[in-house]
C-alpha atoms as a PDB file:
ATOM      1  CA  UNK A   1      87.956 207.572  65.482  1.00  0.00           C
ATOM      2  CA  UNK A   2      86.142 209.787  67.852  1.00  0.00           C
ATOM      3  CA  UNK A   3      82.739 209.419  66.497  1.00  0.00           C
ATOM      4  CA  UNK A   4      83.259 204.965  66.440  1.00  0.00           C
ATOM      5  CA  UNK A   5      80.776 204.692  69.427  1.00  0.00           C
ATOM      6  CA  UNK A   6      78.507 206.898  67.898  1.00  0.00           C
ATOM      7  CA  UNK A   7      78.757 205.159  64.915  1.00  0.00           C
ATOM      8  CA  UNK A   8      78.355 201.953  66.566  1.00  0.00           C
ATOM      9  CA  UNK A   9      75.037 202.714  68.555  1.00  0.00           C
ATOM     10  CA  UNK A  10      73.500 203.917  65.846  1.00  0.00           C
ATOM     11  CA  UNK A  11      74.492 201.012  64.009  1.00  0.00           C
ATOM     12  CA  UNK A  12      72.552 199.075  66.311  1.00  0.00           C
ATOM     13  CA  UNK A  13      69.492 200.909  66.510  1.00  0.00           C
ATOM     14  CA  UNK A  14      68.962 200.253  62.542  1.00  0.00           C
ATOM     15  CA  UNK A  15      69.814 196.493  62.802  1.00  0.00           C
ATOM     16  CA  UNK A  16      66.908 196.268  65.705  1.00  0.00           C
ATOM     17  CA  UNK A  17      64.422 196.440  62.936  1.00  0.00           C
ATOM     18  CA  UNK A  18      66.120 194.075  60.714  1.00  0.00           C
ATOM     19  CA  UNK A  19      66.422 191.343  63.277  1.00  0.00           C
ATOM     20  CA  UNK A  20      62.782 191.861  63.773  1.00  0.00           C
ATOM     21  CA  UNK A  21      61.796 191.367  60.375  1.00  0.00           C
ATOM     22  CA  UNK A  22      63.997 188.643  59.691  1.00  0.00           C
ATOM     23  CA  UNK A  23      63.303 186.778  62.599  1.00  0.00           C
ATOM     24  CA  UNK A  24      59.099 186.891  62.185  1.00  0.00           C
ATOM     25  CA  UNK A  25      60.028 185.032  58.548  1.00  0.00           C
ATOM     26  CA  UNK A  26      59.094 181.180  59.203  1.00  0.00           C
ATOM     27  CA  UNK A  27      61.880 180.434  57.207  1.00  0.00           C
ATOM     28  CA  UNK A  28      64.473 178.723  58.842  1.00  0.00           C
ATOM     29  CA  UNK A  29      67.634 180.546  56.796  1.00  0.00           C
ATOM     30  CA  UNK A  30      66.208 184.030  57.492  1.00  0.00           C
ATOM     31  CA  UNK A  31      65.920 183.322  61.078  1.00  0.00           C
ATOM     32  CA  UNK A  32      69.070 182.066  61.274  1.00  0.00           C
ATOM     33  CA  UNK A  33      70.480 185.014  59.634  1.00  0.00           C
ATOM     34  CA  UNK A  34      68.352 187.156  62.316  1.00  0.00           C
ATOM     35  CA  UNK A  35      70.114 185.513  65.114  1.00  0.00           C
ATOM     36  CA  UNK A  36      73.484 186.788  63.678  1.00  0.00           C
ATOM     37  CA  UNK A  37      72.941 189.648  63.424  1.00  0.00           C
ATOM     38  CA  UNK A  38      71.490 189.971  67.194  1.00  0.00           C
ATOM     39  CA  UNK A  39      74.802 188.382  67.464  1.00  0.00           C
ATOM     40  CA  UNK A  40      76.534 191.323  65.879  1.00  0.00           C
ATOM     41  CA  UNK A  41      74.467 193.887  67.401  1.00  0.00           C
ATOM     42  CA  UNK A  42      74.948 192.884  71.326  1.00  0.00           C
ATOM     43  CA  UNK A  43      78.564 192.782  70.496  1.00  0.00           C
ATOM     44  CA  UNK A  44      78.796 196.490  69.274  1.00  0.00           C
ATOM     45  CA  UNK A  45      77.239 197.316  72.653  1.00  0.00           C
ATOM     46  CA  UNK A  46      79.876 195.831  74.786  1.00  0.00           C
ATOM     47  CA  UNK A  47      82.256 197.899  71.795  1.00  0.00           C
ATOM     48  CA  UNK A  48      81.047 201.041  72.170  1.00  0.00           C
ATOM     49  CA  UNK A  49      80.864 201.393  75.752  1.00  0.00           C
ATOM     50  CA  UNK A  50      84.418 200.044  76.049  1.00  0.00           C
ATOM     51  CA  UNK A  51      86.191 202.656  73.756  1.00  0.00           C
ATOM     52  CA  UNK A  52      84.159 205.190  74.707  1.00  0.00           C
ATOM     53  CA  UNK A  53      85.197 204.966  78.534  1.00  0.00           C
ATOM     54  CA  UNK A  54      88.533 203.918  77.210  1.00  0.00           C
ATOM     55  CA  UNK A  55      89.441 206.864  75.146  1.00  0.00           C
ATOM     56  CA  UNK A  56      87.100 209.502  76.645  1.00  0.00           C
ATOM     57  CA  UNK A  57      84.721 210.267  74.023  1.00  0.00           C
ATOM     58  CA  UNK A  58      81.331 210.267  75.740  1.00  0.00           C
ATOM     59  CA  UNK A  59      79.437 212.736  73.988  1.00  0.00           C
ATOM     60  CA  UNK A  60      75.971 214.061  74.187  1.00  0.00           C
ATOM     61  CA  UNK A  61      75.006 212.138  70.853  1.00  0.00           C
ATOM     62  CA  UNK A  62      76.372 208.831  72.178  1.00  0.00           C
ATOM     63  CA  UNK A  63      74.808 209.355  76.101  1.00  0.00           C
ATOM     64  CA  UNK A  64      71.281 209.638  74.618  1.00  0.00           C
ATOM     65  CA  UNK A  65      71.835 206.739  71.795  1.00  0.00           C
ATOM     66  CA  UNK A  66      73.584 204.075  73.422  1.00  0.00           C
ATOM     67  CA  UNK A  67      70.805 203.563  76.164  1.00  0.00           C
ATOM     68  CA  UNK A  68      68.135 203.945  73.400  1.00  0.00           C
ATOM     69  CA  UNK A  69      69.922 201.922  70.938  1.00  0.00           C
ATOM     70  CA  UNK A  70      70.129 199.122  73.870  1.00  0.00           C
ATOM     71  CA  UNK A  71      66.517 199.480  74.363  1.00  0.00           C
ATOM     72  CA  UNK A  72      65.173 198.872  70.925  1.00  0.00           C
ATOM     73  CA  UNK A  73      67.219 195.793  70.383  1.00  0.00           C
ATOM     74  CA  UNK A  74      65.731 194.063  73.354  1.00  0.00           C
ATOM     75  CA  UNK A  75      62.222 195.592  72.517  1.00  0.00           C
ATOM     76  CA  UNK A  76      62.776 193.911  68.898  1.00  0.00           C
ATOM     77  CA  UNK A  77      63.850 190.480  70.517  1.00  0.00           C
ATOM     78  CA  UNK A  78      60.967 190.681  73.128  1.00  0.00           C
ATOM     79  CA  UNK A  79      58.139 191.328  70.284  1.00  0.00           C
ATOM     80  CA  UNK A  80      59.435 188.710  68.142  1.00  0.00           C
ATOM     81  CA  UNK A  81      58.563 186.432  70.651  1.00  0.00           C
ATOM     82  CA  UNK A  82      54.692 186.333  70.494  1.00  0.00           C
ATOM     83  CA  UNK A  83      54.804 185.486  67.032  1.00  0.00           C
ATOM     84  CA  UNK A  84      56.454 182.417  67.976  1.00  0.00           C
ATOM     85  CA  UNK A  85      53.706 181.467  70.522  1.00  0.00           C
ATOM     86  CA  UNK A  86      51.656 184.201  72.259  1.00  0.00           C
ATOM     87  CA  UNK A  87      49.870 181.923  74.991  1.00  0.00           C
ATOM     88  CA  UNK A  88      54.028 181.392  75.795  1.00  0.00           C
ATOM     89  CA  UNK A  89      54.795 184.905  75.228  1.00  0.00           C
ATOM     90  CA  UNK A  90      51.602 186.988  75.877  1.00  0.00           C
ATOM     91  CA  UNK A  91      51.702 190.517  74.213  1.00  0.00           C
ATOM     92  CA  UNK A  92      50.990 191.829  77.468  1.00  0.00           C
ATOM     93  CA  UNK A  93      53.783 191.084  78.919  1.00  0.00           C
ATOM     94  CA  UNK A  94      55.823 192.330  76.214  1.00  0.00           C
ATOM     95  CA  UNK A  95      53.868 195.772  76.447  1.00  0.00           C
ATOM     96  CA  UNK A  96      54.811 195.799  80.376  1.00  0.00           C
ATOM     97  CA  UNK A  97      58.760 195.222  79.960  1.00  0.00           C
ATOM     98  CA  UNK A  98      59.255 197.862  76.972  1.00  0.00           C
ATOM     99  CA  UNK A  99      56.825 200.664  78.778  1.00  0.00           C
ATOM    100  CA  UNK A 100      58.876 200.029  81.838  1.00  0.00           C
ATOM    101  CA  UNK A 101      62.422 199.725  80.465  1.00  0.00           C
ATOM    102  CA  UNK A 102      61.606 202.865  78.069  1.00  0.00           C
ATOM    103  CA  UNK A 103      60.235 205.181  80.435  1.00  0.00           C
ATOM    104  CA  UNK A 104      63.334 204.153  83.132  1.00  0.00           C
ATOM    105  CA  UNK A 105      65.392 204.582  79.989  1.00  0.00           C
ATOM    106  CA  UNK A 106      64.161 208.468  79.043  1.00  0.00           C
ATOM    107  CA  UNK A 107      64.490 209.225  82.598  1.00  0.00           C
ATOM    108  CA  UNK A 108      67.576 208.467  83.336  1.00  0.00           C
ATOM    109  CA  UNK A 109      68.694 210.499  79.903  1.00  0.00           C
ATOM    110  CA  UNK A 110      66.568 213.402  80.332  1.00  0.00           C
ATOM    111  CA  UNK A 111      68.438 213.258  83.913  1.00  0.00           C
ATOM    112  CA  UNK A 112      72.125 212.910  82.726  1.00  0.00           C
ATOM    113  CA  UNK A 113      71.552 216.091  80.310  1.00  0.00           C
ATOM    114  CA  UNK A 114      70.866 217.866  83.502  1.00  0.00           C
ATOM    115  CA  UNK A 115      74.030 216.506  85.213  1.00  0.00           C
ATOM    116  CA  UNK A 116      71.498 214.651  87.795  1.00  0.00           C
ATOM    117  CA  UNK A 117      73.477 211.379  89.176  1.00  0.00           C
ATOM    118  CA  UNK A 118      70.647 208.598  89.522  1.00  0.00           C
ATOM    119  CA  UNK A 119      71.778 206.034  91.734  1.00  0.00           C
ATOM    120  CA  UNK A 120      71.403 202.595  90.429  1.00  0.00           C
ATOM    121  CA  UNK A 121      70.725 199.484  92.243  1.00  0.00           C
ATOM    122  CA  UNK A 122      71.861 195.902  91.782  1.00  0.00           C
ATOM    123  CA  UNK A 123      68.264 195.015  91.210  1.00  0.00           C
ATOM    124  CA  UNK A 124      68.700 196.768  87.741  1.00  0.00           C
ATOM    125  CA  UNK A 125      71.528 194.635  86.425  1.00  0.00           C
ATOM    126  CA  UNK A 126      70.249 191.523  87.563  1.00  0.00           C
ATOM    127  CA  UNK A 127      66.769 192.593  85.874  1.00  0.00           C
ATOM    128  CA  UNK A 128      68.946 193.196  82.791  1.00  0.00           C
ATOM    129  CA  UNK A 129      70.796 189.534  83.038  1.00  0.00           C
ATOM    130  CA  UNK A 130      67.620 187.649  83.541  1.00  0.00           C
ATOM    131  CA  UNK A 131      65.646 189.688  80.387  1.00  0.00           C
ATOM    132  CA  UNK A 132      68.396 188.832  78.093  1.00  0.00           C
ATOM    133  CA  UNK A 133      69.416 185.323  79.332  1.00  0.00           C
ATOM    134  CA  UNK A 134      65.776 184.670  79.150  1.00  0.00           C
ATOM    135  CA  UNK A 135      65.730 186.419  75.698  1.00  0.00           C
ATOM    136  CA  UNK A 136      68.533 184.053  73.849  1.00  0.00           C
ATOM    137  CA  UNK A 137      67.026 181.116  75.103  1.00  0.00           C
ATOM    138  CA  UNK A 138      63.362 181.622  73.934  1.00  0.00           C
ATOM    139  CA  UNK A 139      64.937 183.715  70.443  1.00  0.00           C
ATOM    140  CA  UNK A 140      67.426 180.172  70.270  1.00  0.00           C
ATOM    141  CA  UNK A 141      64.004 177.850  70.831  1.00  0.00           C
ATOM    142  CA  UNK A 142      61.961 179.538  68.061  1.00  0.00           C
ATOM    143  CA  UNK A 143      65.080 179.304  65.763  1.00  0.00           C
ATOM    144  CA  UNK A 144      65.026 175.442  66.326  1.00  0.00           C
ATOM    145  CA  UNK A 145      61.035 175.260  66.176  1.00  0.00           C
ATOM    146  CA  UNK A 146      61.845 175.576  62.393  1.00  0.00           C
ATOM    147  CA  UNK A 147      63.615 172.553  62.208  1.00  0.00           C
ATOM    148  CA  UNK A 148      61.745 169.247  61.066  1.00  0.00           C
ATOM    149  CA  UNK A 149      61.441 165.795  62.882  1.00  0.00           C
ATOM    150  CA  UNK A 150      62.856 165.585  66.783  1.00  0.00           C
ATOM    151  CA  UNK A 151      63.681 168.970  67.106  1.00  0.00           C
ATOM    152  CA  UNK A 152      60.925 170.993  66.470  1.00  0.00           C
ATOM    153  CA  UNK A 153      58.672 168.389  68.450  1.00  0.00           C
ATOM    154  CA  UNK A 154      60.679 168.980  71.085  1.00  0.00           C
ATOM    155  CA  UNK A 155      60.165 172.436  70.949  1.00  0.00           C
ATOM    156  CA  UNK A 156      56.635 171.952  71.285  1.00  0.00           C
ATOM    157  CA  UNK A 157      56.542 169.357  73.784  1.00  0.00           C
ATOM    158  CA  UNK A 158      58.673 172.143  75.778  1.00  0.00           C
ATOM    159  CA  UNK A 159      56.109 174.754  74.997  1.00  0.00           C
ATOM    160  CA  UNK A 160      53.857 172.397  76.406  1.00  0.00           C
ATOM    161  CA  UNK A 161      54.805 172.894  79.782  1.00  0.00           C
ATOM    162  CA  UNK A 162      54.534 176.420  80.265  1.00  0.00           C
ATOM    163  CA  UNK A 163      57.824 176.445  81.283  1.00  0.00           C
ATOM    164  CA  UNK A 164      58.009 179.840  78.918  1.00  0.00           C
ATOM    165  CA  UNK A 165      55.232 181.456  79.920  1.00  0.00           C
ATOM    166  CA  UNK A 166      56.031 181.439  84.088  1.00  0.00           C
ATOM    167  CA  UNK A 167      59.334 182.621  83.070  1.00  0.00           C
ATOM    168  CA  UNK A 168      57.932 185.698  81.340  1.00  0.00           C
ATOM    169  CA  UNK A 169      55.571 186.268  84.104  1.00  0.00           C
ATOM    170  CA  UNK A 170      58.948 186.418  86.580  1.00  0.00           C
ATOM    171  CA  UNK A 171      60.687 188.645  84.425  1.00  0.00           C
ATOM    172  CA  UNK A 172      57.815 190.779  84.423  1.00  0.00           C
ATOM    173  CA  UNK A 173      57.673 190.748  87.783  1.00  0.00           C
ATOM    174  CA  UNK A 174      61.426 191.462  87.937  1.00  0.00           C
ATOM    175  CA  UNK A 175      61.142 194.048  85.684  1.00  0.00           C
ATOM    176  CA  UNK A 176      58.208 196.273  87.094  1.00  0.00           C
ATOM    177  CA  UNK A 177      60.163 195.425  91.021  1.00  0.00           C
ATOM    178  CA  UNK A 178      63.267 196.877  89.349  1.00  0.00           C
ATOM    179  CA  UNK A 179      61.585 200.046  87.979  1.00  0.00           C
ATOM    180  CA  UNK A 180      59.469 200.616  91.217  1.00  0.00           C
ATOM    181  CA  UNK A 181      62.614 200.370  92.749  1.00  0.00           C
ATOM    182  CA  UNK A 182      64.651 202.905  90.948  1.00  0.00           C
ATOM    183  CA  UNK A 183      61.914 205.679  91.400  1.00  0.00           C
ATOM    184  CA  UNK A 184      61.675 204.861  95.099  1.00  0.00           C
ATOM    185  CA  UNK A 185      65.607 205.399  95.520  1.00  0.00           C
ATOM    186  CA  UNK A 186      65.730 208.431  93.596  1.00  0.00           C
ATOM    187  CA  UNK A 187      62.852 209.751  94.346  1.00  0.00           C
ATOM    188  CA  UNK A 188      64.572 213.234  96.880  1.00  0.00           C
ATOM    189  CA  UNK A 189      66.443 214.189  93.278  1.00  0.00           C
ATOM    190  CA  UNK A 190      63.307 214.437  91.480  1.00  0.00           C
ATOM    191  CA  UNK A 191      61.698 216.802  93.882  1.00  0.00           C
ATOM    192  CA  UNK A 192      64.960 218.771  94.002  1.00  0.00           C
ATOM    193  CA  UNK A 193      65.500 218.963  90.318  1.00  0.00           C
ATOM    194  CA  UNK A 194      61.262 220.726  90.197  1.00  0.00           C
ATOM    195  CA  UNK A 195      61.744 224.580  89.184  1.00  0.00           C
ATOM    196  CA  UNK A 196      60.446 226.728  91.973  1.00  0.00           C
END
């Protein structure tokens, strides 16, 4: 089962796009369903980067989908959220965090094709944990906005408070730091990698 992580990343790229359109339903059953399967998906991501390193399979396939692959899932979670509420979620923060995580993301695999190490900073992986803890509990808030009576008002009383919307604005914030920070670190091996 060489090709499983292959297999895997690419299974996740295509179920990006169906959590997206599932999730935008305001049906309560399809967005359930749309939480599953973002479920499903962030588990083959922890799958296919453990067997890979496990059995030695990298491949050039699998080191240019399995960033990408990451990238659209949390691009399809992040979009979804302005349909719940977009003075909670503005679109342009949305348009911010994927033009920054995509062009850090084509960078670094334009790089590894060219056997260029980047060196990666702890900034990055906290940037990551605060996007997607931030990103489960605003996809798990417009799940229960669906529901009638107590729970859905509290879901608006919550909105209410703009508690949402500062907490976008810091993970923007986090986000663009993060990326300003990577190109600032790694900036001598993008001079040396120029052609004379």
């Amino acid at each position: 089962m060489e090709k499983l992580p292959n297999i895997l990343s690419t299974l996740r790229m295509g179920m990006a796009p169906v959590f997206l359109l599932l999730f935008i339903q305001d049906d309560l059953l399809f967005r359930g369903i749309s939480l599953v399967v973002f479920a499903i998906a962030a588990i083959t991501d922890a799958l296919d980067g453990y067997y890979a390193r496990r059995y030695n399979v990298e491949s050039e396939y699998g080191i240019f989908m399995d960033p990408l692959a990451d990238k659209f899932l949390t691009f399809a979670g992040f979009v979804c959220l302005p349909f719940l509420d977009p003075t909670q979620f503005p679109w342009w923060a949305v348009a911010v965090i994927v033009f920054r995580d995509l062009s850090i993301t084509g960078l670094r695999i334009y790089t590894k094709r060219r056997d260029i190490t980047l060196q990666t900073r702890k900034t990055a992986k906290i940037k990551t944990a605060i996007q997607m803890g931030y990103l489960y509990v605003a996809l798990l808030f417009g799940f229960l906005l669906l529901f009638d009576g107590a729970v859905g008002q509290f879901v608006l009383n919550f909105y209410s408070l703009d508690i949402f919307y500062w907490g976008m604005v810091i993970v923007v914030f986090i986000t663009v730091y993060s990326g300003i920070e990577y190109l600032f670190v790694n900036r001598s091996l993008f001079k040396s990698s120029q052609p004379a």
